[in-house]
C-alpha atoms as a PDB file:
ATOM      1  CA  UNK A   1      81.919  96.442-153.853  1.00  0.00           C
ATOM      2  CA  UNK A   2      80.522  94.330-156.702  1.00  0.00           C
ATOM      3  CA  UNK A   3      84.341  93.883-158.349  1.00  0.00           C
ATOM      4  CA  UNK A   4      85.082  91.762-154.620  1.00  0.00           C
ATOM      5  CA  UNK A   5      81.435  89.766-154.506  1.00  0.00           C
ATOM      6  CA  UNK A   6      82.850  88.567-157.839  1.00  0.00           C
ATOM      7  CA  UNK A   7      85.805  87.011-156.953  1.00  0.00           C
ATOM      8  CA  UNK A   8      84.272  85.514-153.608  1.00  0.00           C
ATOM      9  CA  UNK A   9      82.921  81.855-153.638  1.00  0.00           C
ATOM     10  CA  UNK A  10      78.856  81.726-153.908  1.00  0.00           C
ATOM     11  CA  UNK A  11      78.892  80.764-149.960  1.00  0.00           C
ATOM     12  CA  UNK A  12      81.036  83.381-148.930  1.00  0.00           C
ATOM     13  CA  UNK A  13      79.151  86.276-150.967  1.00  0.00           C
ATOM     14  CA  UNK A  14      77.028  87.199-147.342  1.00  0.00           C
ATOM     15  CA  UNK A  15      80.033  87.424-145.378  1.00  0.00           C
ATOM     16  CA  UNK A  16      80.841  90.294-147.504  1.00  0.00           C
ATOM     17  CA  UNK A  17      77.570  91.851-147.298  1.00  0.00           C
ATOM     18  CA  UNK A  18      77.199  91.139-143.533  1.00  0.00           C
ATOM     19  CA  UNK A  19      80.181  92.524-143.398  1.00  0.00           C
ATOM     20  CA  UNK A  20      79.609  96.079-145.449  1.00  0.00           C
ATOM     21  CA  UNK A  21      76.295  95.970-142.685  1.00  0.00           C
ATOM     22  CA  UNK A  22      78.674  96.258-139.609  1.00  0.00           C
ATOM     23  CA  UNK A  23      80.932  99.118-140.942  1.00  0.00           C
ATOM     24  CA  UNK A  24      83.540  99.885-143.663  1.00  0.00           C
ATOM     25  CA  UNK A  25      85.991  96.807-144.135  1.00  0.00           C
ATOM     26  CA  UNK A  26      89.424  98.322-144.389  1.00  0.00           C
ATOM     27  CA  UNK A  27      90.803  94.306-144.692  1.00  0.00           C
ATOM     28  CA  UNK A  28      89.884  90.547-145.143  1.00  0.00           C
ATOM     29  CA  UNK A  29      92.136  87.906-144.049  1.00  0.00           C
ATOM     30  CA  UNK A  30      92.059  84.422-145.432  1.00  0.00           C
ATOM     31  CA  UNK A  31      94.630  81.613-144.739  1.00  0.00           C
ATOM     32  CA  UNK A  32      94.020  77.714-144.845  1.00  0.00           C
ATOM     33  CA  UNK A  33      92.831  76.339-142.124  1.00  0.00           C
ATOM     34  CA  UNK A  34      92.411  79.530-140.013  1.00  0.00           C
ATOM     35  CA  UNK A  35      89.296  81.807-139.212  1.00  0.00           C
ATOM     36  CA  UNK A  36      87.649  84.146-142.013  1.00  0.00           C
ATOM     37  CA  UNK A  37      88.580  87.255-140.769  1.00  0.00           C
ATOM     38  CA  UNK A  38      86.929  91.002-141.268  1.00  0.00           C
ATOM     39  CA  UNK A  39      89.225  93.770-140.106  1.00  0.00           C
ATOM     40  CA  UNK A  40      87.228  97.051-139.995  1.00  0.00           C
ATOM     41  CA  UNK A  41      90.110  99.367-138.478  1.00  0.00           C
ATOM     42  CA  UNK A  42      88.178  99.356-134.918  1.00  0.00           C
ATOM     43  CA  UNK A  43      86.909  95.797-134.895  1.00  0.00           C
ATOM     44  CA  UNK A  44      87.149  92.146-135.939  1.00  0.00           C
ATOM     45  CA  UNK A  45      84.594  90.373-137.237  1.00  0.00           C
ATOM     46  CA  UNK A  46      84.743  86.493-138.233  1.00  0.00           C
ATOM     47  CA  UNK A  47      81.989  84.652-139.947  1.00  0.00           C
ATOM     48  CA  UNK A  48      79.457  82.040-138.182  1.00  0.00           C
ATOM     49  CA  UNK A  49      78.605  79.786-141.139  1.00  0.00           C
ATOM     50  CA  UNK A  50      75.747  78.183-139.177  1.00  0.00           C
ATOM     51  CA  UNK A  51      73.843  81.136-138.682  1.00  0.00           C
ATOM     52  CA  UNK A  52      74.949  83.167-141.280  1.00  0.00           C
ATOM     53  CA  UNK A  53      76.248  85.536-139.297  1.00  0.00           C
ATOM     54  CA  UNK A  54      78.757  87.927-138.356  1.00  0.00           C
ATOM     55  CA  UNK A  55      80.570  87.271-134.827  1.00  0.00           C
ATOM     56  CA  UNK A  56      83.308  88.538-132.493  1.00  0.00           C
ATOM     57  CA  UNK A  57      83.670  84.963-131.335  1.00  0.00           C
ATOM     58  CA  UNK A  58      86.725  83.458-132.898  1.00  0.00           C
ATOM     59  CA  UNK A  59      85.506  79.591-131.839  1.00  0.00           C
ATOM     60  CA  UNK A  60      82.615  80.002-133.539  1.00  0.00           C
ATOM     61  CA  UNK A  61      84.320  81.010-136.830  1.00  0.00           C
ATOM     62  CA  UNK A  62      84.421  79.188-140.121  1.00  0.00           C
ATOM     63  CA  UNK A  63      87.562  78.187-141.022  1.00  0.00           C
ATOM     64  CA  UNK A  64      89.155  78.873-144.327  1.00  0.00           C
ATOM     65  CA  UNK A  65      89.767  75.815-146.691  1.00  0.00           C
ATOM     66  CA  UNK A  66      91.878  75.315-149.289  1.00  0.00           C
ATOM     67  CA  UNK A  67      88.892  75.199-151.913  1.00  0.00           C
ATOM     68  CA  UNK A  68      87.620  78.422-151.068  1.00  0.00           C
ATOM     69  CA  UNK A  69      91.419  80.184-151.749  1.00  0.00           C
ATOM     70  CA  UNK A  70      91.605  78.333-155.272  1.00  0.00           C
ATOM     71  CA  UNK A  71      88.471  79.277-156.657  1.00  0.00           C
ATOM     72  CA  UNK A  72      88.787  82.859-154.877  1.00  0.00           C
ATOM     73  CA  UNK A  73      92.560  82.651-157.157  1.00  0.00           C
ATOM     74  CA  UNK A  74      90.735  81.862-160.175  1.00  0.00           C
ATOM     75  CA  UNK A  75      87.712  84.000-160.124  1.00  0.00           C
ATOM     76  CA  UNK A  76      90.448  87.248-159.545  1.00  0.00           C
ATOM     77  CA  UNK A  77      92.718  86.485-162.673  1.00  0.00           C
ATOM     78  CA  UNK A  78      89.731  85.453-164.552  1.00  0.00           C
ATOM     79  CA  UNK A  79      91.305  81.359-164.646  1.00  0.00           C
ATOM     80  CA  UNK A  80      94.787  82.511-165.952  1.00  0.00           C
ATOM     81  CA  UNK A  81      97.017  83.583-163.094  1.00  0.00           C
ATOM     82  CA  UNK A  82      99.942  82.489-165.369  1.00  0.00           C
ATOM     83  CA  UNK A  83      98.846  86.069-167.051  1.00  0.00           C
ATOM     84  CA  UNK A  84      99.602  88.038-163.616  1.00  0.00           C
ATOM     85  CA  UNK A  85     103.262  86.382-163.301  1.00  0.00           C
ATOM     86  CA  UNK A  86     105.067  89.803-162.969  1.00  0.00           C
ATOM     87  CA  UNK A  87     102.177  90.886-160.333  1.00  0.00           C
ATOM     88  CA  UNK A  88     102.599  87.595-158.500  1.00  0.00           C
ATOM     89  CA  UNK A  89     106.747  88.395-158.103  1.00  0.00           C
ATOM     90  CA  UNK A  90     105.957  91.344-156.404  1.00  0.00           C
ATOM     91  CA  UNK A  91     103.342  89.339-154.245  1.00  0.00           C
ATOM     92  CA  UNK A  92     100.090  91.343-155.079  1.00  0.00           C
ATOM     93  CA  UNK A  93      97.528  91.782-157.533  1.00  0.00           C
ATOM     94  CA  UNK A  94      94.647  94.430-157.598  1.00  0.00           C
ATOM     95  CA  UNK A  95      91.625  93.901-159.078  1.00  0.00           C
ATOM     96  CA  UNK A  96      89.333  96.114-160.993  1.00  0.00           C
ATOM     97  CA  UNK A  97      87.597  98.716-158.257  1.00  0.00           C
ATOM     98  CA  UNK A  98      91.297  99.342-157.128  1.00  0.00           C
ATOM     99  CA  UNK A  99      91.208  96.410-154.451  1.00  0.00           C
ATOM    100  CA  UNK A 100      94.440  95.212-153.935  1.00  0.00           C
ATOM    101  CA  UNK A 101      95.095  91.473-153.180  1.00  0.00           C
ATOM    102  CA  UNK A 102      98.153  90.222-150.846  1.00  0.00           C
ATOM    103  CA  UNK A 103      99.368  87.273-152.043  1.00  0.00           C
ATOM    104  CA  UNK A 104     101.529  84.471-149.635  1.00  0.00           C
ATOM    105  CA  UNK A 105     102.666  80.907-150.186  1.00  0.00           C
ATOM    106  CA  UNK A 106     106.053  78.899-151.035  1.00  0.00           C
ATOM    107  CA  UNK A 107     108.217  80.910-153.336  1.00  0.00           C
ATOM    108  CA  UNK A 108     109.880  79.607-156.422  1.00  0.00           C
ATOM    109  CA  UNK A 109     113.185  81.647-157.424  1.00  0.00           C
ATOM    110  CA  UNK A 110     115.448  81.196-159.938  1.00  0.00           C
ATOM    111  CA  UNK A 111     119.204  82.510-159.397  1.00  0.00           C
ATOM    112  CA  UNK A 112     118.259  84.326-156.091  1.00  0.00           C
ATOM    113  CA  UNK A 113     115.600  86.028-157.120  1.00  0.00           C
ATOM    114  CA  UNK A 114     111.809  85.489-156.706  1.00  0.00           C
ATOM    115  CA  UNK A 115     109.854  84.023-159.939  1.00  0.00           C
ATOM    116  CA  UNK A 116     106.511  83.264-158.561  1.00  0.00           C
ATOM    117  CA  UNK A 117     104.362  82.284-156.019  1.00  0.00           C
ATOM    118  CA  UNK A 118     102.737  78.963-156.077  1.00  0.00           C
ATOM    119  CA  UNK A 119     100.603  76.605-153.507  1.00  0.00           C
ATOM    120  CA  UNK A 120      98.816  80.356-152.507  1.00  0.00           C
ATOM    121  CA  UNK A 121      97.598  79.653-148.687  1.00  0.00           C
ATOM    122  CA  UNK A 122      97.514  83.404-147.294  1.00  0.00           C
ATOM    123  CA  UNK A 123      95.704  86.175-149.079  1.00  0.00           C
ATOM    124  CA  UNK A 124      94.853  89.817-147.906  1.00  0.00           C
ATOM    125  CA  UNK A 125      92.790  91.517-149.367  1.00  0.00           C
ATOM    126  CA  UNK A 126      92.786  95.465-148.591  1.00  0.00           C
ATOM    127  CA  UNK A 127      89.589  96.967-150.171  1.00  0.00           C
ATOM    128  CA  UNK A 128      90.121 100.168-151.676  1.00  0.00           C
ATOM    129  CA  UNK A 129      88.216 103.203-150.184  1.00  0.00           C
ATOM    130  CA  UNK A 130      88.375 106.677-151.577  1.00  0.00           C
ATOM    131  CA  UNK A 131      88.009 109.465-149.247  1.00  0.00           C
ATOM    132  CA  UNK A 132      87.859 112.619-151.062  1.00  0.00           C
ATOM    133  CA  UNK A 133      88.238 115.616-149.365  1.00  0.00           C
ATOM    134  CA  UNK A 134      90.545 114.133-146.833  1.00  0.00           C
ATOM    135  CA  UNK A 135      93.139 117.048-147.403  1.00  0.00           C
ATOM    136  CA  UNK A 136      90.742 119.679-147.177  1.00  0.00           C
ATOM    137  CA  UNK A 137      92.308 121.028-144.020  1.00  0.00           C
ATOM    138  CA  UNK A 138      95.746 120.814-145.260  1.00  0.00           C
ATOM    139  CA  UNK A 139      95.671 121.880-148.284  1.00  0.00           C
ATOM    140  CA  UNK A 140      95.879 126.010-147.446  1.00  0.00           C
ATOM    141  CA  UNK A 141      99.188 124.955-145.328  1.00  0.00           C
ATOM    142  CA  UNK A 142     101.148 123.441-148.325  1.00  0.00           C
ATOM    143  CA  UNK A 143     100.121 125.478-151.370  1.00  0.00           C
ATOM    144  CA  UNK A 144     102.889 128.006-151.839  1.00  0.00           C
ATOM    145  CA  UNK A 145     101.522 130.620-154.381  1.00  0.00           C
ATOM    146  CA  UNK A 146     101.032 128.710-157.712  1.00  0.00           C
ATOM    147  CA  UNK A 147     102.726 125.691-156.667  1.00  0.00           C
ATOM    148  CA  UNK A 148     103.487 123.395-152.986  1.00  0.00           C
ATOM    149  CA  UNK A 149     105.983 123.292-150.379  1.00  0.00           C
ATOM    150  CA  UNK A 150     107.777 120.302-151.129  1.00  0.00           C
ATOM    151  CA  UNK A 151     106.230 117.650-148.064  1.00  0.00           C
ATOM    152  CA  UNK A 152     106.267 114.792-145.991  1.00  0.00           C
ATOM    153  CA  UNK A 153     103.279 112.925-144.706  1.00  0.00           C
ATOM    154  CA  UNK A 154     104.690 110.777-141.890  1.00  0.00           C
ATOM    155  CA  UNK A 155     102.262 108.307-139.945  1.00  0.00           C
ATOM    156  CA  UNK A 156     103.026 104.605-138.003  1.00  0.00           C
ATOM    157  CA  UNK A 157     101.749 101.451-141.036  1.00  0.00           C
ATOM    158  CA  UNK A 158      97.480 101.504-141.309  1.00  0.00           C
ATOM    159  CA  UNK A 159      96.578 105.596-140.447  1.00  0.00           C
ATOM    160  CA  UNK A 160      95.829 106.303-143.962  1.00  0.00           C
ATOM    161  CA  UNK A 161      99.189 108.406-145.032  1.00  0.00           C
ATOM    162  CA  UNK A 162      98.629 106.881-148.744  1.00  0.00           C
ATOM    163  CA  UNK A 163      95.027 108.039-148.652  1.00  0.00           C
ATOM    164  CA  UNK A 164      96.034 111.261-147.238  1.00  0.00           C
ATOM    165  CA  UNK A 165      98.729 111.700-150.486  1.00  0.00           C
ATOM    166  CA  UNK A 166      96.279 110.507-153.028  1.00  0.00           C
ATOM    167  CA  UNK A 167      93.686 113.291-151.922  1.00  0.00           C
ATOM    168  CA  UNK A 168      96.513 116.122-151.862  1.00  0.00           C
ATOM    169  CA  UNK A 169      97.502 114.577-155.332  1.00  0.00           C
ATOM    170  CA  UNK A 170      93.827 114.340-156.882  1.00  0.00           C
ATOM    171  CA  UNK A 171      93.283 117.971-155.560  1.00  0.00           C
ATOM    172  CA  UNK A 172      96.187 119.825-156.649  1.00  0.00           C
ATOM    173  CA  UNK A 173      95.901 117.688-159.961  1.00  0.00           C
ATOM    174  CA  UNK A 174      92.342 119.214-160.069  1.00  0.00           C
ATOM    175  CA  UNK A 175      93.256 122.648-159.605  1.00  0.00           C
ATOM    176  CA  UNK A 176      90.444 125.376-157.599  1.00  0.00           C
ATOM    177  CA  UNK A 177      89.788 128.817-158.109  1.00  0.00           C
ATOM    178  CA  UNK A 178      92.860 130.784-158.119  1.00  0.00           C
ATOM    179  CA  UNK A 179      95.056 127.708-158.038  1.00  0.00           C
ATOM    180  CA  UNK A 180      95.588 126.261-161.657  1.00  0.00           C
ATOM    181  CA  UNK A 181      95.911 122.416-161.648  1.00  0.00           C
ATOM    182  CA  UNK A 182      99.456 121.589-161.630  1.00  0.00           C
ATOM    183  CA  UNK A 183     100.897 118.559-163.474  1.00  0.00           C
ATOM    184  CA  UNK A 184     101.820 115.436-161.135  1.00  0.00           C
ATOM    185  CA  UNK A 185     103.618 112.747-161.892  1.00  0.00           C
ATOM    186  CA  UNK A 186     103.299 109.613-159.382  1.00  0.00           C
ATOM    187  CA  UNK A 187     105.588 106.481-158.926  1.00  0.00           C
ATOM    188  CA  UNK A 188     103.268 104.067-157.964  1.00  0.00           C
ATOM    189  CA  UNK A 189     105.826 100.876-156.909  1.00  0.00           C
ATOM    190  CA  UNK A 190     102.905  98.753-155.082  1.00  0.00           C
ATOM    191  CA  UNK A 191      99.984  99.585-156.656  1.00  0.00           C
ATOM    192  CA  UNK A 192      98.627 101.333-153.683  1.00  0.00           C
ATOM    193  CA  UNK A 193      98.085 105.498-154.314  1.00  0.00           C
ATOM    194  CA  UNK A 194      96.498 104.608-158.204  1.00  0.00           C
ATOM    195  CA  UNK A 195      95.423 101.504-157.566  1.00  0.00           C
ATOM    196  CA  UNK A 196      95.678 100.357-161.449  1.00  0.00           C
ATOM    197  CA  UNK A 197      94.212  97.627-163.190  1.00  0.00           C
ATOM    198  CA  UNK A 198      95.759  96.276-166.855  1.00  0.00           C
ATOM    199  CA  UNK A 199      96.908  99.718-166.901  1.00  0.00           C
ATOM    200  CA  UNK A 200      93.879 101.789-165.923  1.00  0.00           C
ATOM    201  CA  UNK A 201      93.883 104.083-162.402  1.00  0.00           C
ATOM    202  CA  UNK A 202      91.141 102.493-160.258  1.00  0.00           C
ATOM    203  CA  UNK A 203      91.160 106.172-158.383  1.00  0.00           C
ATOM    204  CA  UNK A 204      90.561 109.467-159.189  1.00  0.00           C
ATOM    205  CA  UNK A 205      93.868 111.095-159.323  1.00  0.00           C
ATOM    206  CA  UNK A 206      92.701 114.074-161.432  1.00  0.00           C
ATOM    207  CA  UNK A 207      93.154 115.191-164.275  1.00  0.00           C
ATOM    208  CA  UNK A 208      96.787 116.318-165.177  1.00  0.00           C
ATOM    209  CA  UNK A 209      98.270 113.194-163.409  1.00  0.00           C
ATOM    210  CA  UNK A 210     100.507 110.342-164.865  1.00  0.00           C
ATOM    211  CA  UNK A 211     101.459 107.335-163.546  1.00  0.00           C
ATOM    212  CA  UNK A 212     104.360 105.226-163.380  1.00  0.00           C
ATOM    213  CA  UNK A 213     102.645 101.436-162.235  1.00  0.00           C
ATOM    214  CA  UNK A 214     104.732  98.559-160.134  1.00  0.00           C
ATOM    215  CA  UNK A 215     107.937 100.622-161.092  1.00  0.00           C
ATOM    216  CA  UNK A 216     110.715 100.850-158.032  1.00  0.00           C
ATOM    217  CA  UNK A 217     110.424 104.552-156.610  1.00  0.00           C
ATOM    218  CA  UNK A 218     114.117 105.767-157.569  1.00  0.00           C
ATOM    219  CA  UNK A 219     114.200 104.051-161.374  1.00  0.00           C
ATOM    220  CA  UNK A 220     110.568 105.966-161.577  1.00  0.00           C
ATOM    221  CA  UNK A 221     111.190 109.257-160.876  1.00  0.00           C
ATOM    222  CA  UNK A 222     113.703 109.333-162.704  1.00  0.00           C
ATOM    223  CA  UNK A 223     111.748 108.215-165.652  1.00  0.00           C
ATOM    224  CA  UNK A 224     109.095 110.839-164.751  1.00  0.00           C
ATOM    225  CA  UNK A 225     111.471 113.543-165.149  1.00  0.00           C
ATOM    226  CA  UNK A 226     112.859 112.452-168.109  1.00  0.00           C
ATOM    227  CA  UNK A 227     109.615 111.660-169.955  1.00  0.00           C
ATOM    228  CA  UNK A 228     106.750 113.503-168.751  1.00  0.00           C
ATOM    229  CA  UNK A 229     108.391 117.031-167.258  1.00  0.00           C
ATOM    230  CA  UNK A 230     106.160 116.742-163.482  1.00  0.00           C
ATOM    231  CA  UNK A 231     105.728 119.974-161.452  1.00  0.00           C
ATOM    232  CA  UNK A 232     105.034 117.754-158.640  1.00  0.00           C
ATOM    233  CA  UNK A 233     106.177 114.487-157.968  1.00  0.00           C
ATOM    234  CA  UNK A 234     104.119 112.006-155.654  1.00  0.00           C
ATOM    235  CA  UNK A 235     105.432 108.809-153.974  1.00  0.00           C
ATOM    236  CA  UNK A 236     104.762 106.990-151.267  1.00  0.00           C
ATOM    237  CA  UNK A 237     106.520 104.693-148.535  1.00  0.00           C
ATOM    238  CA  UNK A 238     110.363 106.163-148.688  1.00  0.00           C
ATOM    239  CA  UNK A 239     112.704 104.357-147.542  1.00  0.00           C
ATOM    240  CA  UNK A 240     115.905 103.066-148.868  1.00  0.00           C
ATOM    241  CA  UNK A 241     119.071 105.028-149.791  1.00  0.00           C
ATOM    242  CA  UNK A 242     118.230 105.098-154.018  1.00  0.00           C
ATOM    243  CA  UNK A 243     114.659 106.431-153.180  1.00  0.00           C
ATOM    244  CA  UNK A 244     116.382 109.602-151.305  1.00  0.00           C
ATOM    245  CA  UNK A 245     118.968 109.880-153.957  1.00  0.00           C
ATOM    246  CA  UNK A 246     116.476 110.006-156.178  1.00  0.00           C
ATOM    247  CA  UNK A 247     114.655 112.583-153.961  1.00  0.00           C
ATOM    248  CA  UNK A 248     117.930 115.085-153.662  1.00  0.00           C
ATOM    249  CA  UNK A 249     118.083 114.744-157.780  1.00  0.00           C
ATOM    250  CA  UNK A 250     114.265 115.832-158.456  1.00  0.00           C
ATOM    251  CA  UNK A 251     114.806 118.539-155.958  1.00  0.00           C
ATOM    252  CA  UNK A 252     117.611 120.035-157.934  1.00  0.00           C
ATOM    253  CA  UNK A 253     115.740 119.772-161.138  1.00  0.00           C
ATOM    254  CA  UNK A 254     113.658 122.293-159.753  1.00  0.00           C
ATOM    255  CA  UNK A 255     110.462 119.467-159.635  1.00  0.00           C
ATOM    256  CA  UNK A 256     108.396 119.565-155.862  1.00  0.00           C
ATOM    257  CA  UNK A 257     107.718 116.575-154.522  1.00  0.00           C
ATOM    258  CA  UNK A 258     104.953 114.790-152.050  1.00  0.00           C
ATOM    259  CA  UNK A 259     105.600 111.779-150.110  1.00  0.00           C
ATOM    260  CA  UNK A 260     105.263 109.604-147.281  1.00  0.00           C
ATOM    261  CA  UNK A 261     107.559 107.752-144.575  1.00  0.00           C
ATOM    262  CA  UNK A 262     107.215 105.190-141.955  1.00  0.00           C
ATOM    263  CA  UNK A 263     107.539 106.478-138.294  1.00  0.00           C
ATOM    264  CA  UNK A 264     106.183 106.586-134.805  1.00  0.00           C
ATOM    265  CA  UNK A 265     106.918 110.198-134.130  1.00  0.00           C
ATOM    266  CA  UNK A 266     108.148 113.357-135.256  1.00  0.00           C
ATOM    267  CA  UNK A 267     110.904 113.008-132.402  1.00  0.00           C
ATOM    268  CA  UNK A 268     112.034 109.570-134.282  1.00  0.00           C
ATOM    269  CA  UNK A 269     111.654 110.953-137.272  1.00  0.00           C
ATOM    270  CA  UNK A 270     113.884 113.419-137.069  1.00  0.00           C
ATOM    271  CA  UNK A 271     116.385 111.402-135.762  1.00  0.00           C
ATOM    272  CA  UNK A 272     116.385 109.159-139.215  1.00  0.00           C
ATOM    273  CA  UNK A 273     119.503 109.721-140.933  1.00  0.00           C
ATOM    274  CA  UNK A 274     118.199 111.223-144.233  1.00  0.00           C
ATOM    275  CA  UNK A 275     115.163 112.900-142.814  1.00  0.00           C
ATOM    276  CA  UNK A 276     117.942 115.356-140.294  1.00  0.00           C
ATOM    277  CA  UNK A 277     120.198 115.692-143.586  1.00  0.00           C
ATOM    278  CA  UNK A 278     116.505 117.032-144.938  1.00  0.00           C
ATOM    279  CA  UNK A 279     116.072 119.356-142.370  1.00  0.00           C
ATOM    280  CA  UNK A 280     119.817 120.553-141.896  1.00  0.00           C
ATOM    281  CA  UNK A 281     119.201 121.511-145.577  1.00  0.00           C
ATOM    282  CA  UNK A 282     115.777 122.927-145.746  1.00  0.00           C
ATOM    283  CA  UNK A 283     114.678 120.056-148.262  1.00  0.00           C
ATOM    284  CA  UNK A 284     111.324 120.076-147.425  1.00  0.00           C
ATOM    285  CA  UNK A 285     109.491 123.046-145.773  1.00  0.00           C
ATOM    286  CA  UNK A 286     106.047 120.844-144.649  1.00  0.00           C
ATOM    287  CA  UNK A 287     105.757 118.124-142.413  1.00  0.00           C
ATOM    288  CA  UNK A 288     102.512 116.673-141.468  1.00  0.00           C
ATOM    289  CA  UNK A 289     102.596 113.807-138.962  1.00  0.00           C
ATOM    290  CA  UNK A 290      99.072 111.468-138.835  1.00  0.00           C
ATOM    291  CA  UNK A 291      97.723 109.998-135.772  1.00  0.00           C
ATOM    292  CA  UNK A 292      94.894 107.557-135.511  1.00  0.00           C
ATOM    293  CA  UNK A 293      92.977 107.196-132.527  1.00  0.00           C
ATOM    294  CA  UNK A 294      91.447 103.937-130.724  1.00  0.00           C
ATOM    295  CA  UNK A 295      88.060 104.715-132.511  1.00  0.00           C
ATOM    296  CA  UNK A 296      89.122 105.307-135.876  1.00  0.00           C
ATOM    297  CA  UNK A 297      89.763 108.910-135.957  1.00  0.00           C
ATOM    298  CA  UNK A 298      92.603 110.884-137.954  1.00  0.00           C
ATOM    299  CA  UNK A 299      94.169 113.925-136.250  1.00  0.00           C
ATOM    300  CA  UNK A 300      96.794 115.822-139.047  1.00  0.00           C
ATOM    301  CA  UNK A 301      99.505 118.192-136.949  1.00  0.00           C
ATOM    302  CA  UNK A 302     101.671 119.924-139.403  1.00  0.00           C
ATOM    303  CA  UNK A 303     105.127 121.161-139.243  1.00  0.00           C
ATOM    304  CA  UNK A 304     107.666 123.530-140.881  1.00  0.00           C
ATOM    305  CA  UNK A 305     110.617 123.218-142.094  1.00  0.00           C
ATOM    306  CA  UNK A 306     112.400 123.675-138.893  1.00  0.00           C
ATOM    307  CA  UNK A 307     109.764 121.061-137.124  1.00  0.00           C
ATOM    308  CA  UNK A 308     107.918 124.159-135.460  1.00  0.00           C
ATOM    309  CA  UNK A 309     104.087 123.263-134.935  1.00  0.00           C
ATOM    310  CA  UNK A 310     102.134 125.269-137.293  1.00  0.00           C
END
């Protein structure tokens, strides 16, 4: 956590640490004007600046100003955010340690499309946390001999699907006894499953992995297959009609893929248009869907092909 104590203002630093006291931050919300806010998946905290303490109290909370944003701006693109234009279009920039920093403010485009963001007054910043060994207990159900089934991890926003997929991708990327490590090639559009910084993966993807950083999904596998001949590609977040064209294509080439997609249940899921065109053809033969419970918990239920409980 020393990468984020860096980029926080001197009188903020114990907040952080306070905050690392009461449990593992998952978020931290700052927007002028409005409380410091802690968001630990199960609980949030805001900051008592008079007592130097953590507190569920929201009147009690200090309240961001617009100081504390500009110098937490300039401490995380080392004073030359004119550098990070192309990250600030896509309204994000991670940091070294693979923390990745929502950006929000008033928009400047130029024929339609965004430019920049300027006069920054929201920032969220989602701290990066590895969990290795996360897809211990799936892995057995979507190895298939020397390679994978091709699969879906399916979850509602915030129950760790892209954590889930970078695990399965480190670990397969890795290789174990009797399973050689397989070549993976992952489109990375938001910065979220590598987490890279000026170029560099901030997590451990293994070995045999390349990555394709801030590039749209469909333009990237494309450029994966072309380039670096994947056996597996890895994506996350699916969801408009060129990312499942460019799903149907890698699937022809004979390529397996791993990714993830928005929904609330398997029931809804399989009532997305592309998804039942998936299962009418036997696209993808594993399905797991992850729930999180009121206290934090994961529970992984995996399907087959034909959405039959495994």
């Amino acid at each position: 956590m020393e990468e984020l104590k860096r980029i926080f203002p001197m009188h903020l630093r114990k907040f952080l640490q306070e905050g690392l006291k009461a449990g593992q931050p998952e978020e931290i919300r700052m927007r002028i004007g409005c409380p410091l806010l802690m968001d630990t998946g199960t609980q949030e905290w805001f900051w008592d600046a008079s007592s130097e303490s953590l507190t569920e109290f929201m009147d009690k909370a200090y309240l961001v100003t617009a100081t504390d944003l500009q110098e937490l701006v300039a401490f995380m693109s080392n004073y030359s955010l004119y550098a990070f234009e192309e990250e600030l279009r896509a309204g994000f920039l991670t940091i070294r340690g693979g923390h990745r920093i929502g950006i929000a403010g008033k928009t400047v485009c130029e024929q339609g499309s965004i430019r920049t963001i300027r006069q920054i007054s929201f920032l969220n910043i989602r701290i990066a946390s590895e969990r290795k060994g996360c897809a211990d207990e799936v892995m057995p159900l979507i190895r298939r001999g020397q390679t994978i089934y091709n699969t879906l991890i399916l979850s509602t926003p915030g129950a760790g699907k892209t954590t889930l997929l970078r695990d399965c991708i480190r670990q397969l990327s890795q290789g174990a006894p009797g399973f050689p490590g397989l070549k993976i090639g992952v489109v990375d559009e938001r910065s979220e499953i590598a987490a890279c910084h000026l170029g560099q993966p901030q997590n451990d993807l293994g070995p045999r992995t390349d990555v394709m950083d801030c590039c749209p999904k469909s333009e990237g596998m494309m450029l994966l297959l072309r380039s670096m001949s994947p056996q597996i590609i890895g994506v996350d977040e699916l969801g408009g009609q060129k990312d499942y064209e460019a799903v149907e294509y890698a699937l022809h080439c004979g390529c397996r893929l791993i990714g993830t997609m928005h929904g609330e249940s398997m029931e809804e899921m399989i009532q997305k248009p592309y998804l039942s065109k998936w299962l009418a053809q036997g696209f993808f033969e594993r399905y797991l869907f992850l729930e999180k419970a009121a206290d934090g918990t994961r529970k992984v239920s995996v399907y087959d092909e034909r959405c039959r409980k495994l």
